[in-house]
Protein backbone atom coordinates (compact mmCIF):
# COMPACT_ATOMS: atom_id res chain seq x y z
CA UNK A 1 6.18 62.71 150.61
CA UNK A 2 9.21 61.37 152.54
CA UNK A 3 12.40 64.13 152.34
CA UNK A 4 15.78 63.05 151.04
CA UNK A 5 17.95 62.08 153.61
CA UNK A 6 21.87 63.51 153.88
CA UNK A 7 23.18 60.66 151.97
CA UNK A 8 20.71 61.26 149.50
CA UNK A 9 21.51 64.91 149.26
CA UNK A 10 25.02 64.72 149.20
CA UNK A 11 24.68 62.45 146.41
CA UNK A 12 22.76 64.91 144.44
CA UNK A 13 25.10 67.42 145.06
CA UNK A 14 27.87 66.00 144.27
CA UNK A 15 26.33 64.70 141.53
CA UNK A 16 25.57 68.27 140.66
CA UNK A 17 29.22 69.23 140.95
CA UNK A 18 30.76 66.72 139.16
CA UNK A 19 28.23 67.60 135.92
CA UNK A 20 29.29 71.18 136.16
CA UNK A 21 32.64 70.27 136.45
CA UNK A 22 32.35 67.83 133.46
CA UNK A 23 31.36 71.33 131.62
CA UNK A 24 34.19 73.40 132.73
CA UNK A 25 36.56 70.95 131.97
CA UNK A 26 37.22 71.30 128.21
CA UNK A 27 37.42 74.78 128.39
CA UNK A 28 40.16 74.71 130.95
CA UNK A 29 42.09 71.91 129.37
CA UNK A 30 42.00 73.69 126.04
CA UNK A 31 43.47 76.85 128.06
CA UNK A 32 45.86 75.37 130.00
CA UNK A 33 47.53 73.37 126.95
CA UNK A 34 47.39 77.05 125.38
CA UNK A 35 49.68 77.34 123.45
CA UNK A 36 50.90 73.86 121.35
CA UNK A 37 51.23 74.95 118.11
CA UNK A 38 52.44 78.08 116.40
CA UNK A 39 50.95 81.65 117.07
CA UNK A 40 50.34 83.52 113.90
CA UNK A 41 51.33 87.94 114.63
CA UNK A 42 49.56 89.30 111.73
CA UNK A 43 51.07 93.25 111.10
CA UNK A 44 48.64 95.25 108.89
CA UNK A 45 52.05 96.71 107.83
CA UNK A 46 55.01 96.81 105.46
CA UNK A 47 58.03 94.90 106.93
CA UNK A 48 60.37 98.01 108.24
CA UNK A 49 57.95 100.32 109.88
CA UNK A 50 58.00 100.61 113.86
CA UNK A 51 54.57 98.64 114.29
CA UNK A 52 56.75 95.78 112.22
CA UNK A 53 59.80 96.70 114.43
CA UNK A 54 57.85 96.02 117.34
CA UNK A 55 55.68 92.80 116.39
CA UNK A 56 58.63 90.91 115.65
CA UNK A 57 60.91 91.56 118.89
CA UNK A 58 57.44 90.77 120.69
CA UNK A 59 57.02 87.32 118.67
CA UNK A 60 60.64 86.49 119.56
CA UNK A 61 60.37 87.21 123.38
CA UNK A 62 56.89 85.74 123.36
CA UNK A 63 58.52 82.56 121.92
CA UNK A 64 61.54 82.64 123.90
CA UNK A 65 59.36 83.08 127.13
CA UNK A 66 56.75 79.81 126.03
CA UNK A 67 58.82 77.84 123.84
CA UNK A 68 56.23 78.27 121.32
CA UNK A 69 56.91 79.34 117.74
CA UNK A 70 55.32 83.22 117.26
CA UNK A 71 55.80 83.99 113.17
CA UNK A 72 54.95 87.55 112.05
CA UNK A 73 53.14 87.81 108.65
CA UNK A 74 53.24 91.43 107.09
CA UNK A 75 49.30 91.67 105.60
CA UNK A 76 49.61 95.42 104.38
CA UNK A 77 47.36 97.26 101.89
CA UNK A 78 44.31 99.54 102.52
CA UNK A 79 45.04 101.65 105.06
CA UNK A 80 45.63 98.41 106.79
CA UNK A 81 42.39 97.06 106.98
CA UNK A 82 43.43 93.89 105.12
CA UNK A 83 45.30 92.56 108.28
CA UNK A 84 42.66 93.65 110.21
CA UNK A 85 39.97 91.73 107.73
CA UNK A 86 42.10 88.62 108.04
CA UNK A 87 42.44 88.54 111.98
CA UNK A 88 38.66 89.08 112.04
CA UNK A 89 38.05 86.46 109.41
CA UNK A 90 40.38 83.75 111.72
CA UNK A 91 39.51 81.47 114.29
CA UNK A 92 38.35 82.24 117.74
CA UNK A 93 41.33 79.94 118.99
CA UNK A 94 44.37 82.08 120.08
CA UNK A 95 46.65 80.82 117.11
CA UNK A 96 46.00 84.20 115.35
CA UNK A 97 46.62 87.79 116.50
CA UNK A 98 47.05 90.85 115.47
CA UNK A 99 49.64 94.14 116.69
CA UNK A 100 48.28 97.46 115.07
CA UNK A 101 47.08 100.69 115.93
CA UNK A 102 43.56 102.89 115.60
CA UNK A 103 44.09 103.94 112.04
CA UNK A 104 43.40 100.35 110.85
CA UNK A 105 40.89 98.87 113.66
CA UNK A 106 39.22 102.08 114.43
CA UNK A 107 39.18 105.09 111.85
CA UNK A 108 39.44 103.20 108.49
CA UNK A 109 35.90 101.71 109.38
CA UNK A 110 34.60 104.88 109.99
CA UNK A 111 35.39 106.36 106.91
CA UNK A 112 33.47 104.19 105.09
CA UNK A 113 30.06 103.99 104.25
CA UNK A 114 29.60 100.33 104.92
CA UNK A 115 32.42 99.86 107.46
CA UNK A 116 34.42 95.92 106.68
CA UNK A 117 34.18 95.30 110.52
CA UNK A 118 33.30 97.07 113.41
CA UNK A 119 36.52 96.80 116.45
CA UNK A 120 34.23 97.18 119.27
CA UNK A 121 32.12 93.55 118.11
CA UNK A 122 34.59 91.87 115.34
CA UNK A 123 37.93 91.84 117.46
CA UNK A 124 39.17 91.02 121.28
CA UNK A 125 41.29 93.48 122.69
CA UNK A 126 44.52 91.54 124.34
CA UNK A 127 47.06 94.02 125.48
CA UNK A 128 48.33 97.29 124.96
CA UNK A 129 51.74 97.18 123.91
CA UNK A 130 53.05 100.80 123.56
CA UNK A 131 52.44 104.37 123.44
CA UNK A 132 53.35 107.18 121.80
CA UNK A 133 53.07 110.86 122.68
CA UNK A 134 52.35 113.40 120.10
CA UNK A 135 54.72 116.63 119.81
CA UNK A 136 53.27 119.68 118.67
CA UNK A 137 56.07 121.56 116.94
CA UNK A 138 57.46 124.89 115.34
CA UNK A 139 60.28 125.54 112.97
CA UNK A 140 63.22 126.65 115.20
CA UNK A 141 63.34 130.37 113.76
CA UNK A 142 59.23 130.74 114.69
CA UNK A 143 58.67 133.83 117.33
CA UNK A 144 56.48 131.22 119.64
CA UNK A 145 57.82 130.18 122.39
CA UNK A 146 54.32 128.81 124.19
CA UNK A 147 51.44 127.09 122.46
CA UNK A 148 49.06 129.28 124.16
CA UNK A 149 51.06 132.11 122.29
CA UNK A 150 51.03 130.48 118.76
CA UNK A 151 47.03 129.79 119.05
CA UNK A 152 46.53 133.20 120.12
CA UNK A 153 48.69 134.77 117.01
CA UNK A 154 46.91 132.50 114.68
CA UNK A 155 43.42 134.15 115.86
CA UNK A 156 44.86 137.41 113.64
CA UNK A 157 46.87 135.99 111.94
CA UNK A 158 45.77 132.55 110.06
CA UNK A 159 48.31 130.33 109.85
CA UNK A 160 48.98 126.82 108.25
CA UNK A 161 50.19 123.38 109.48
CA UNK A 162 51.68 120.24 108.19
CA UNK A 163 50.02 116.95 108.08
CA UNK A 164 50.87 113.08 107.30
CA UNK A 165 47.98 113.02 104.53
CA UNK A 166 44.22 114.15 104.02
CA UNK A 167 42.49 111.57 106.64
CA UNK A 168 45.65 110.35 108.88
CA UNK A 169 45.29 110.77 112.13
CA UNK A 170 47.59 114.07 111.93
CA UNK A 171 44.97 115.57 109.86
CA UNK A 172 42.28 114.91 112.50
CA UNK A 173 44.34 115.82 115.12
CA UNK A 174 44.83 118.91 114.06
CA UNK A 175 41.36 119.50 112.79
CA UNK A 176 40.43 118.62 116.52
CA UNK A 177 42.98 120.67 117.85
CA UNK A 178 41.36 123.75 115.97
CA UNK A 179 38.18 123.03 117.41
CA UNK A 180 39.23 122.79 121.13
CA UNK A 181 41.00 125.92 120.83
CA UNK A 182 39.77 128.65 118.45
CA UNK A 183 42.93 128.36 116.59
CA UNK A 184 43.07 129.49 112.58
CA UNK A 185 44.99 127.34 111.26
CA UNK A 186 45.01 125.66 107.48
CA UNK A 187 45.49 122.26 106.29
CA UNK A 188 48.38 122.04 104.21
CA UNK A 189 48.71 117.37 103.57
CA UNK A 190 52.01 115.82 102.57
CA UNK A 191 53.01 112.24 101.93
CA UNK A 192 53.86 111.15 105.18
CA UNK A 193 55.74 112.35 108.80
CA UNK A 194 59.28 113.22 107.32
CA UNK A 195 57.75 115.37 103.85
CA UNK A 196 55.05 117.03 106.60
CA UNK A 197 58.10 118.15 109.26
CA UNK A 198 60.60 118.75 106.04
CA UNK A 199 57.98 121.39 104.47
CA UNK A 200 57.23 123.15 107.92
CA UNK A 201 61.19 123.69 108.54
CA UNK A 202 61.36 125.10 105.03
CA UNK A 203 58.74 127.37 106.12
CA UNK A 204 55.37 126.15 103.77
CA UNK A 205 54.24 125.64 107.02
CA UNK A 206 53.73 126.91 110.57
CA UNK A 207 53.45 123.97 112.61
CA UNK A 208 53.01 120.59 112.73
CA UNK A 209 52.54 117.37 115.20
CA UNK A 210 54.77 114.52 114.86
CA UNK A 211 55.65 111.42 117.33
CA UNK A 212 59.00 112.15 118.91
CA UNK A 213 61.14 109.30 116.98
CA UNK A 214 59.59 111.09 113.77
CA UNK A 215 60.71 114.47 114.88
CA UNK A 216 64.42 112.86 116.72
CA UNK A 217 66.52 113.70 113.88
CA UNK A 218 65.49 117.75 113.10
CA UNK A 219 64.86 117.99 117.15
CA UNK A 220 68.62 117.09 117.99
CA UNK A 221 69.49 119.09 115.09
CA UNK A 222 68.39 122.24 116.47
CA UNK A 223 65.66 122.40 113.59
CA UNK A 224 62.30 122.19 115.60
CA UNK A 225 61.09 123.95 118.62
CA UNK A 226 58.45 121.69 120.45
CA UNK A 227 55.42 123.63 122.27
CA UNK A 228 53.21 121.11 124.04
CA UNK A 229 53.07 117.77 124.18
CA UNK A 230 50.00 115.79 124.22
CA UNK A 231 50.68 113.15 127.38
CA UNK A 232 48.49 113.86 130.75
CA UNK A 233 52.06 114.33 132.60
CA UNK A 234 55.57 115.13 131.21
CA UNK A 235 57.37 112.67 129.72
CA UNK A 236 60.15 111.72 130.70
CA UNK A 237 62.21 111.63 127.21
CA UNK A 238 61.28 115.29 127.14
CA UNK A 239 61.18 116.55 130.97
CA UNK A 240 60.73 120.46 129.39
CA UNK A 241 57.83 120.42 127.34
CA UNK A 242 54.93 121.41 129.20
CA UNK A 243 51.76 119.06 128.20
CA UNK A 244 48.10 120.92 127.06
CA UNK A 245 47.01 120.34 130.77
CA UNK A 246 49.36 122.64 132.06
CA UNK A 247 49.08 124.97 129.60
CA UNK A 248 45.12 125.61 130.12
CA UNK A 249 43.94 122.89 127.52
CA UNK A 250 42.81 119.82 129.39
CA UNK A 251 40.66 117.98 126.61
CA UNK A 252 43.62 117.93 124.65
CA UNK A 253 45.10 114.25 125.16
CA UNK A 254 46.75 113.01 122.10
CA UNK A 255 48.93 109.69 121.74
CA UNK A 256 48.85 106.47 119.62
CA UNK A 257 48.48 103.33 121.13
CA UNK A 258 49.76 100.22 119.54
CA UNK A 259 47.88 96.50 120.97
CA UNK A 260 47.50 93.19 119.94
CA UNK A 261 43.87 91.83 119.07
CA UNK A 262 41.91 88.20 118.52
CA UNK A 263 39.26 87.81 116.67
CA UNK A 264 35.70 88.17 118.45
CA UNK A 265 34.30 84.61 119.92
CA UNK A 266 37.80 84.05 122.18
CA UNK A 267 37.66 82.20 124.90
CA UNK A 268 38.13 83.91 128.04
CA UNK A 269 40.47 82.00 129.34
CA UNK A 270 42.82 82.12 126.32
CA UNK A 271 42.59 85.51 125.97
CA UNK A 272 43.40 86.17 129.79
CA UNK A 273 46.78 83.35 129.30
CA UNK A 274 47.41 85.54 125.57
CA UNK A 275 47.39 88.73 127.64
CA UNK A 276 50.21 87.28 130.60
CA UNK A 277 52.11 86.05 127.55
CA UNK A 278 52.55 89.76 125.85
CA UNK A 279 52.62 91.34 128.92
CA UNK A 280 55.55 89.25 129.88
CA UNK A 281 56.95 90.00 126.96
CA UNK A 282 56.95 93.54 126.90
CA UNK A 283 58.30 93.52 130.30
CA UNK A 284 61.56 92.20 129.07
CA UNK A 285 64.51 94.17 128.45
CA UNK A 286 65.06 93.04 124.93
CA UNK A 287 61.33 94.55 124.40
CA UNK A 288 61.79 97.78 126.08
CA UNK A 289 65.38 98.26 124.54
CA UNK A 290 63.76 98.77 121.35
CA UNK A 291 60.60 100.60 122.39
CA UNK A 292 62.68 102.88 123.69
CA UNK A 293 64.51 103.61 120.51
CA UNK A 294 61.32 104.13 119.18
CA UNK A 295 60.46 106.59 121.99
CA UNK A 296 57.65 104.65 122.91
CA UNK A 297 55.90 104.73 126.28
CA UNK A 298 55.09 101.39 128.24
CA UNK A 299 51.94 102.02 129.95
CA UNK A 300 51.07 98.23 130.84
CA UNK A 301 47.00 98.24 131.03
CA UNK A 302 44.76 95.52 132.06
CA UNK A 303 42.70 93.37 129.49
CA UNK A 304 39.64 95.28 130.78
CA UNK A 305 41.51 98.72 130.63
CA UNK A 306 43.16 98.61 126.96
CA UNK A 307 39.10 97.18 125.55
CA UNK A 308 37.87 100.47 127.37
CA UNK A 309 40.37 102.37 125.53
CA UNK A 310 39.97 101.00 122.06
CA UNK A 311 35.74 101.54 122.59
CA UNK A 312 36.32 105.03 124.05
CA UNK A 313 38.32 106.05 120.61
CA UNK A 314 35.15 105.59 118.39
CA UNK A 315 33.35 108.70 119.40
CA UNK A 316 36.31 110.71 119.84
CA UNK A 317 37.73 109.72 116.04
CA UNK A 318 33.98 110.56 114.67
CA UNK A 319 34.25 114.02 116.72
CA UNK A 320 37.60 114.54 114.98
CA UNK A 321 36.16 113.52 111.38
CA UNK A 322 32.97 116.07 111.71
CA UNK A 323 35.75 118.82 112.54
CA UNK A 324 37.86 117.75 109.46
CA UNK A 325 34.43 117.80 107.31
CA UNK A 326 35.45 114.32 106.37
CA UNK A 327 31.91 112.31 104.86
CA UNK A 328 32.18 108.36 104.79
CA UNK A 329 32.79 107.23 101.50
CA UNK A 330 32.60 104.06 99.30
């Protein structure tokens, strides 16, 4: 049989190339006209809280930034989850997102017995968008001045702390806390941050863990004396609170992220252009102006680095649910 000669095989292979290239082509078209009609920011929120806050200084910058119309629509109700249900439930095409946190993507499937979606297969992580530390505090008049001292005390002496509600991620927190530590502590729920800190300065309470914009108010009042915080270095907003690292508890890393999500089925390519377009934004100083009145941390992450994040919570929420003796329910 007579072999192909160079003309012959350079036909074939560019022949070859062009087909391939043929393929590609849609896919990069479609992501390089990305975006050319309005982005939809669902918030699995009421209008007014700081995930709200957030969303919609992100949709203006994002809009600003790629003359592109980014509309925020509040989808609150069921521990979130209906936000979440809707960005699952929405095309694969970029034109609708999502800015929460873990309570909604992450532990509100997990407390149920036949979880609505799973994060790790039904959504596509984007970007992480901010952080939040997590303050673990006593009432101002308390004789601790170290956390190692108040976990040591409560060993004799059982005390009580304040949460956000039965199941918030306070609760578990704490309930994880107790477990890392040998502390004796009881679980005392209240509606919410400001009723949980309120009842601990009146003194129903012993301690409680808060996000520093919760805590601002009674901390520049002189109210609250904060033990540990629960960031792998000092933050900055709070140079002299020693973290759990430094004060012999190393597992204990506690902090809420906040990111934006797709549905599952993205295309790459769109999600990668999505991802510039938020990071952009949250590197503006409109965006970190008011992150920073929330007291929020910008830790910019890669796509790859915020999915690892989000996957890495599951077993660590379920850990924190077995400690708080919480079953999955209907």
């Amino acid at each position: 049989m007579k072999e192909p000669g160079f003309h012959a095989l350079r036909r074939r292979t560019l022949g070859l190339l062009l087909a391939t290239c043929a393929l590609a082509l849609p896919m990069s078209t479609y992501a390089q006209a990305f975006p050319s009609r309005t982005i939809k920011l669902i918030v699995p929120a009421s209008p007014g809280g700081s995930s709200d806050v957030m969303a919609r200084t992100l949709a203006k910058v994002m809009g600003e930034q790629n003359n592109v119309a980014v509309v925020v629509e509040n989808r609150a109700g069921a521990s979130g989850s209906i936000g979440v249900q809707a960005t699952v439930n929405s095309a694969p095409d970029g034109y609708t997102i999502m800015l929460t946190l873990a309570d909604a993507t992450t532990i509100y499937p997990l407390t149920k017995k036949v979880p609505p979606y799973n994060a790790d297969k039904d959504l596509t992580p984007l970007a992480q968008v901010a952080w939040t530390n997590i303050l673990f505090s006593v009432p101002a008049s308390s004789p601790h001045k170290t956390i190692k001292d108040f976990i040591e005390a409560s060993k004799t002496q059982p005390m009580a702390y304040s949460s956000n509600g039965h199941g918030t991620t306070t609760h578990l927190w704490m309930e994880q806390f107790k477990k890392s530590t040998g502390a004796q502590l009881l679980h005392v729920p209240y509606k919410g941050a400001a009723p949980a800190l309120q009842g601990m300065v009146a003194g129903e309470t012993n301690i409680a863990i808060s996000s520093p914009a919760s805590a601002k108010v009674m901390l520049d009042g002189g109210l609250l004396r904060p033990l540990a915080i629960g960031s792998p270095e000092r933050d900055p907003a709070f140079p002299d609170i020693p973290t759990f690292v430094e004060s012999g508890y190393p597992d204990l890393l506690l902090g809420v992220w906040f990111g934006v999500f797709g549905p599952a089925g993205m295309d790459a390519d769109v999600a990668d252009k999505l991802h510039d377009m938020i990071i952009s934004a949250v590197k503006s100083p409109e965006y970190q102006k008011h992150a920073q009145s929330f007291m929020f941390d910008l830790r910019i992450l890669s796509r790859e680095e915020f999915a690892k994040l989000v996957a890495d919570d599951t077993p660590l929420w379920l850990q924190a649910m077995e400690a708080a003796g919480i079953e999955p329910g209907e």
